[in-house]
Protein backbone atom coordinates (compact mmCIF):
# COMPACT_ATOMS: atom_id res chain seq x y z
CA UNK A 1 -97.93 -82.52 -0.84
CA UNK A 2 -99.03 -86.41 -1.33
CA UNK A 3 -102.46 -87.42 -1.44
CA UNK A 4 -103.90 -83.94 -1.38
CA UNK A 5 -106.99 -82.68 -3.74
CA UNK A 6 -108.56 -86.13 -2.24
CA UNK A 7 -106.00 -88.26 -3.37
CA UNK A 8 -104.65 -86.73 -6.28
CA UNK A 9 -108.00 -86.76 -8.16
CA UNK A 10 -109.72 -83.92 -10.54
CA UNK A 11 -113.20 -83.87 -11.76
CA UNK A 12 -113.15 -86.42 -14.10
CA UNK A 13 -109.77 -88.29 -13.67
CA UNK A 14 -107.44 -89.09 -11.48
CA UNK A 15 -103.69 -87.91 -11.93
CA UNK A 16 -100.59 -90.58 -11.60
CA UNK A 17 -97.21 -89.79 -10.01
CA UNK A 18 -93.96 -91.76 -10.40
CA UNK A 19 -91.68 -90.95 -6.98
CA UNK A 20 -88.73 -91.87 -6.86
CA UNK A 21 -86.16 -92.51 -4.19
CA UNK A 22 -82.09 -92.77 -4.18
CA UNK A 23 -80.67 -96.23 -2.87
CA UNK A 24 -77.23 -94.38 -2.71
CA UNK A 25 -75.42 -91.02 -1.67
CA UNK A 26 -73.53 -91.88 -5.46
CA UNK A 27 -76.95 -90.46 -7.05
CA UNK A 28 -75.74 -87.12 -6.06
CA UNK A 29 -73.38 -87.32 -8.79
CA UNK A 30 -74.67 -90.07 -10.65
CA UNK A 31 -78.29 -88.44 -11.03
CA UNK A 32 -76.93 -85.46 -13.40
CA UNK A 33 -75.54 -88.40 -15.98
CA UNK A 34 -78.59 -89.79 -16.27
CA UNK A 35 -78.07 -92.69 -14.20
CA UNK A 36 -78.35 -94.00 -10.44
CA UNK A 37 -79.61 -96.26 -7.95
CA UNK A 38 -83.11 -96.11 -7.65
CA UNK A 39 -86.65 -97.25 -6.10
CA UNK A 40 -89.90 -96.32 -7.22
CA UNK A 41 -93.47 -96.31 -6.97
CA UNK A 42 -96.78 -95.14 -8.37
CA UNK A 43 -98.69 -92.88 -7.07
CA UNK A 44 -102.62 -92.92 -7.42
CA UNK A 45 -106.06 -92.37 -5.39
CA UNK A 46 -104.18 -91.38 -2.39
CA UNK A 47 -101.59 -94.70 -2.49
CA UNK A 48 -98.17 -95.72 -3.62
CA UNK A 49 -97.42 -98.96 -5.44
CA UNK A 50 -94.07 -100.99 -5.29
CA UNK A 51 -92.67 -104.18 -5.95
CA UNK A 52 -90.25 -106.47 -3.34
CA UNK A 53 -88.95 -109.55 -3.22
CA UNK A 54 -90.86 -111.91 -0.87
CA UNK A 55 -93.54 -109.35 -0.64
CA UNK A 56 -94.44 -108.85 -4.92
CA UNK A 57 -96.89 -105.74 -5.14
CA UNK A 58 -97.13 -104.14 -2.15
CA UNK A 59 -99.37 -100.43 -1.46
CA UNK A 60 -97.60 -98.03 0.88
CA UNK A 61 -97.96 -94.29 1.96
CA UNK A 62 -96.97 -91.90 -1.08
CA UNK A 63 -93.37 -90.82 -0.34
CA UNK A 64 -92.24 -93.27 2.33
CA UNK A 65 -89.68 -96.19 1.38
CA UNK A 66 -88.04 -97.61 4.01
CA UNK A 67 -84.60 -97.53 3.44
CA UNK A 68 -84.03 -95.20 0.69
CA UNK A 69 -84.18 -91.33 0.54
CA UNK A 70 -86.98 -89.57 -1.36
CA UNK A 71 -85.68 -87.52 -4.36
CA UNK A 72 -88.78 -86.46 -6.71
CA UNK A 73 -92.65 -87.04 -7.60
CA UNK A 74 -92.77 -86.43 -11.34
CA UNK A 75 -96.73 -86.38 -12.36
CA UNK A 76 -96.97 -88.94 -15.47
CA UNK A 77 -100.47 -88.06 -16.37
CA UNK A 78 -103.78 -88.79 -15.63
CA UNK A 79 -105.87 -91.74 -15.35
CA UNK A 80 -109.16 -92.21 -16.46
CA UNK A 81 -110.59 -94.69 -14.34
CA UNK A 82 -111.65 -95.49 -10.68
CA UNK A 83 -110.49 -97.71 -8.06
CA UNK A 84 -112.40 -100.84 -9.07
CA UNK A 85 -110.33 -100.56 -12.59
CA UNK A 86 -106.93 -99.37 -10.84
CA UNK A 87 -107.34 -103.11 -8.63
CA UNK A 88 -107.98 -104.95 -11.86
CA UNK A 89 -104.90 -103.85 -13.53
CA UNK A 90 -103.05 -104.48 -10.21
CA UNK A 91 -104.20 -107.68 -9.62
CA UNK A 92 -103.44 -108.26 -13.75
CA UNK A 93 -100.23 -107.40 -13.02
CA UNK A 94 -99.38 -109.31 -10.05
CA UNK A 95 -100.47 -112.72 -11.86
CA UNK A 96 -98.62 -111.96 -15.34
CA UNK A 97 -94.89 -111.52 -13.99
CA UNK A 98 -95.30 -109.40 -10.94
CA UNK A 99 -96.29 -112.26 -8.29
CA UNK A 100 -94.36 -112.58 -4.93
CA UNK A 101 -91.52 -115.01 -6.09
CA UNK A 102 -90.71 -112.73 -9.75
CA UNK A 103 -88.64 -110.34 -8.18
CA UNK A 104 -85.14 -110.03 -10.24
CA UNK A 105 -83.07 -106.86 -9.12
CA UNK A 106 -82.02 -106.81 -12.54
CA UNK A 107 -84.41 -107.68 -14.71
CA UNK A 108 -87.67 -107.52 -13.05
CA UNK A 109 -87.10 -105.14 -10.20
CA UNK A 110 -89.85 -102.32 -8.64
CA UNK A 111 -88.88 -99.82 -11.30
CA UNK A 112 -90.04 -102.20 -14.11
CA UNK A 113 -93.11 -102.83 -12.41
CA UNK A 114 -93.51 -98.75 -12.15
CA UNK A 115 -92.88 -98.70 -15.68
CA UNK A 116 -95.67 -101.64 -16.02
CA UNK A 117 -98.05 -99.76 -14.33
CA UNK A 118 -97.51 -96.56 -16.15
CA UNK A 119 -97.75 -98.18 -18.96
CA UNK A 120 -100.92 -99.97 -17.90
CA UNK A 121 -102.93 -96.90 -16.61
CA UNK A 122 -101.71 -94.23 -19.34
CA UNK A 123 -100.22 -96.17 -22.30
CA UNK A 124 -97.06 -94.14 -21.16
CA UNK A 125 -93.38 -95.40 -20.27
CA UNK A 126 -91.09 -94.15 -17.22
CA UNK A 127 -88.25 -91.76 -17.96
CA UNK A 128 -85.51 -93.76 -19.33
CA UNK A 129 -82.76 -92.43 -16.62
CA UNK A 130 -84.98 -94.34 -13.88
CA UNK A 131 -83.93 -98.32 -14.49
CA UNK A 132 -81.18 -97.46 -16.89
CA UNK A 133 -78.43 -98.86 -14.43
CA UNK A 134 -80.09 -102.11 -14.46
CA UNK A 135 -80.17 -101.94 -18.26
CA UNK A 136 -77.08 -101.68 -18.20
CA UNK A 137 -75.94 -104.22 -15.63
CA UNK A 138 -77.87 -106.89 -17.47
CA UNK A 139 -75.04 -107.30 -19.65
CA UNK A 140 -73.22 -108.35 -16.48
CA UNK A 141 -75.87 -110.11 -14.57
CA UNK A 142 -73.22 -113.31 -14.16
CA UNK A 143 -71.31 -111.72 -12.37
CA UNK A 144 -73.49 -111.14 -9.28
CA UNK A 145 -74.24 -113.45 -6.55
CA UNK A 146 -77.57 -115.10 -6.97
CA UNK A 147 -78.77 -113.71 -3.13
CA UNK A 148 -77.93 -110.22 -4.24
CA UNK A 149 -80.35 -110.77 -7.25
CA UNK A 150 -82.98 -112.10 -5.55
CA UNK A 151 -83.24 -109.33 -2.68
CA UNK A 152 -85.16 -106.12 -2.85
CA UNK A 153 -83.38 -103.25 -0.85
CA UNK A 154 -86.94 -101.51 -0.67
CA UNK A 155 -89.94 -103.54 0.69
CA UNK A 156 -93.20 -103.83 2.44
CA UNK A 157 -92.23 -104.06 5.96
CA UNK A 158 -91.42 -101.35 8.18
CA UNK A 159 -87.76 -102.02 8.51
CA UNK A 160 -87.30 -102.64 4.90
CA UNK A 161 -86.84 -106.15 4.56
CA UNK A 162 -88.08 -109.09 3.02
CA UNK A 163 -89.47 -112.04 4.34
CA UNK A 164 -86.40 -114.53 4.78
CA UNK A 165 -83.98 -111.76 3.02
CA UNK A 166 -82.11 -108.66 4.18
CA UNK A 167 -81.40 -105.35 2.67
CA UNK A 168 -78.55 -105.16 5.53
CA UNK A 169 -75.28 -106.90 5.62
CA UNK A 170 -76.77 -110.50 5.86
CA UNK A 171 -78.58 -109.91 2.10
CA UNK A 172 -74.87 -109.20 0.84
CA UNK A 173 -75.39 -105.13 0.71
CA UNK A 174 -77.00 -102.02 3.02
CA UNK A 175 -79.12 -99.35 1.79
CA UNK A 176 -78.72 -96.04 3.41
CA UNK A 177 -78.20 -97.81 7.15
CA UNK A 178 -78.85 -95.33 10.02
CA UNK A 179 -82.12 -93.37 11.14
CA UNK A 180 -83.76 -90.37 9.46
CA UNK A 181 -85.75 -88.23 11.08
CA UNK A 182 -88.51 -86.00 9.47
CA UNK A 183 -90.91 -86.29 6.59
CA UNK A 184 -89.77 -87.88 3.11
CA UNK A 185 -91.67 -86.02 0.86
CA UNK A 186 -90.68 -83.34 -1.17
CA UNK A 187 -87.67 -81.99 0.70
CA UNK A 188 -89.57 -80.64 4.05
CA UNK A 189 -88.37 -81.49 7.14
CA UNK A 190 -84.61 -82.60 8.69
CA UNK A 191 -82.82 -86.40 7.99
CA UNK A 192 -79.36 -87.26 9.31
CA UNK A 193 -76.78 -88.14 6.91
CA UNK A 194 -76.69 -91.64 6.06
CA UNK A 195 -74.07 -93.87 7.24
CA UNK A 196 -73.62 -96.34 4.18
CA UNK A 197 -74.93 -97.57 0.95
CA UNK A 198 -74.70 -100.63 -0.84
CA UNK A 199 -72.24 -102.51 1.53
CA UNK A 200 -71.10 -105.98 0.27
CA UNK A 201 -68.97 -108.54 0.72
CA UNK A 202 -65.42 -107.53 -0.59
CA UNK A 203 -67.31 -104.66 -2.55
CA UNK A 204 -68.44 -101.10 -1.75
CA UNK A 205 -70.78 -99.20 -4.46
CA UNK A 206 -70.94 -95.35 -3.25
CA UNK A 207 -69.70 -94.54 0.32
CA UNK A 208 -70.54 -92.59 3.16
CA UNK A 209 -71.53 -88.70 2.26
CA UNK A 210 -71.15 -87.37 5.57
CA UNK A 211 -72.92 -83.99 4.10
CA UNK A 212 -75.90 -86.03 3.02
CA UNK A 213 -76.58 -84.11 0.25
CA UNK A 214 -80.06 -82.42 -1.28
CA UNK A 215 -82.38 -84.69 -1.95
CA UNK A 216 -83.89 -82.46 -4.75
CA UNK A 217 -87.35 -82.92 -3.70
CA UNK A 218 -90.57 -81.03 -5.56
CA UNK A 219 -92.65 -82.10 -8.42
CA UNK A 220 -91.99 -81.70 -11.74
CA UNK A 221 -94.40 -82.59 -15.27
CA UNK A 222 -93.10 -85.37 -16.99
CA UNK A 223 -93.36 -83.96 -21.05
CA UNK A 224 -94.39 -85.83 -24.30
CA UNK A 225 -92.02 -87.45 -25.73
């Protein structure tokens, strides 16, 4: 399913996919409203792009985010260019607001960067249910602790954590803690339930589905707007 037709390309251009993870059970029933907890990446020339804390852009294997649960590839379009272009507008990006030390889980977090990228390869946006938690939790961004902020729950490393930071219990939260087993793409395979999400201190944001749920993988056209 990722990276096939030699890395997503077609004669002449090459076509970009937004995937997108859950950071929480709660998406089961958030995801319906329009709303959720979410990582994502591009997709392009074979290649996913994210953005962490500690780590800034980082390029990892389409469909695999350590600690959070693959829910859809939705293909945004196609891109025009080739790879010499596609690490110009990466590197771009990473030295106008995207560098190692920018990451905000609020207001500059890897779904803004998506939505950077997007914009930057095909003039096109994200779909607005992607960051619109963090929208709206701007309005209360004094409220949260400043480590919280700072952390990515999704990074480069295998484990999923930053350099100096956590996206277990010492970082202030967990993201779906406990293994997984099988693939993360599309829906194929087997994964064990996950055993918490979003753990804090004195605070607990979605619980323990001990069913799991569907992670509602496939692909799916993102349409004109």
């Amino acid at each position: 399913m990722f990276g096939g037709n030699g890395g997503g390309r077609t004669r002449h251009q090459t076509k970009v996919h937004l995937n997108l993870y859950d950071l929480s059970p709660a998406n089961d029933c958030l995801y319906p409203l329009g709303v959720g907890l979410h990582h994502s990446g591009i997709e392009i020339m074979g290649s996913e792009y994210s953005f962490a804390s500690g780590g800034g852009i980082f390029e990892s294997s389409p469909g695999e985010a350590p600690g959070a649960k693959f829910r859809e590839r939705i293909e945004l379009g196609s891109y025009d260019g080739g790879s010499a272009e596609l690490t110009t507008v990466v590197d771009r990006l990473r030295s106008h607001g995207f560098g190692a030390d920018d990451y905000h889980l609020i207001r500059k977090n890897c779904n803004h960067f998506a939505n950077a990228l997007a914009w930057a390869l095909l003039r096109k946006p994200l779909p607005p249910h992607v960051n619109r938690l963090a929208d709206v939790a701007n309005c209360f961004v004094w409220m949260l602790p400043r480590k919280l902020l700072e952390d990515s729950p999704v990074g480069p490393n295998g484990d999923g954590r930053q350099q100096g930071s956590s996206s277990g219990a010492a970082g202030g939260y967990q993201v779906f803690g406990g293994s997984r087993g099988g693939s993360s793409g599309g829906g194929g395979g087997s994964a064990s339930a996950p055993t918490a999400a979003f753990i804090g201190r004195g605070a607990r944001l979605g619980g323990a589905d001990a069913n799991g749920g569907s992670n509602g993988g496939g692909t799916r056209r993102l349409s004109r707007g």
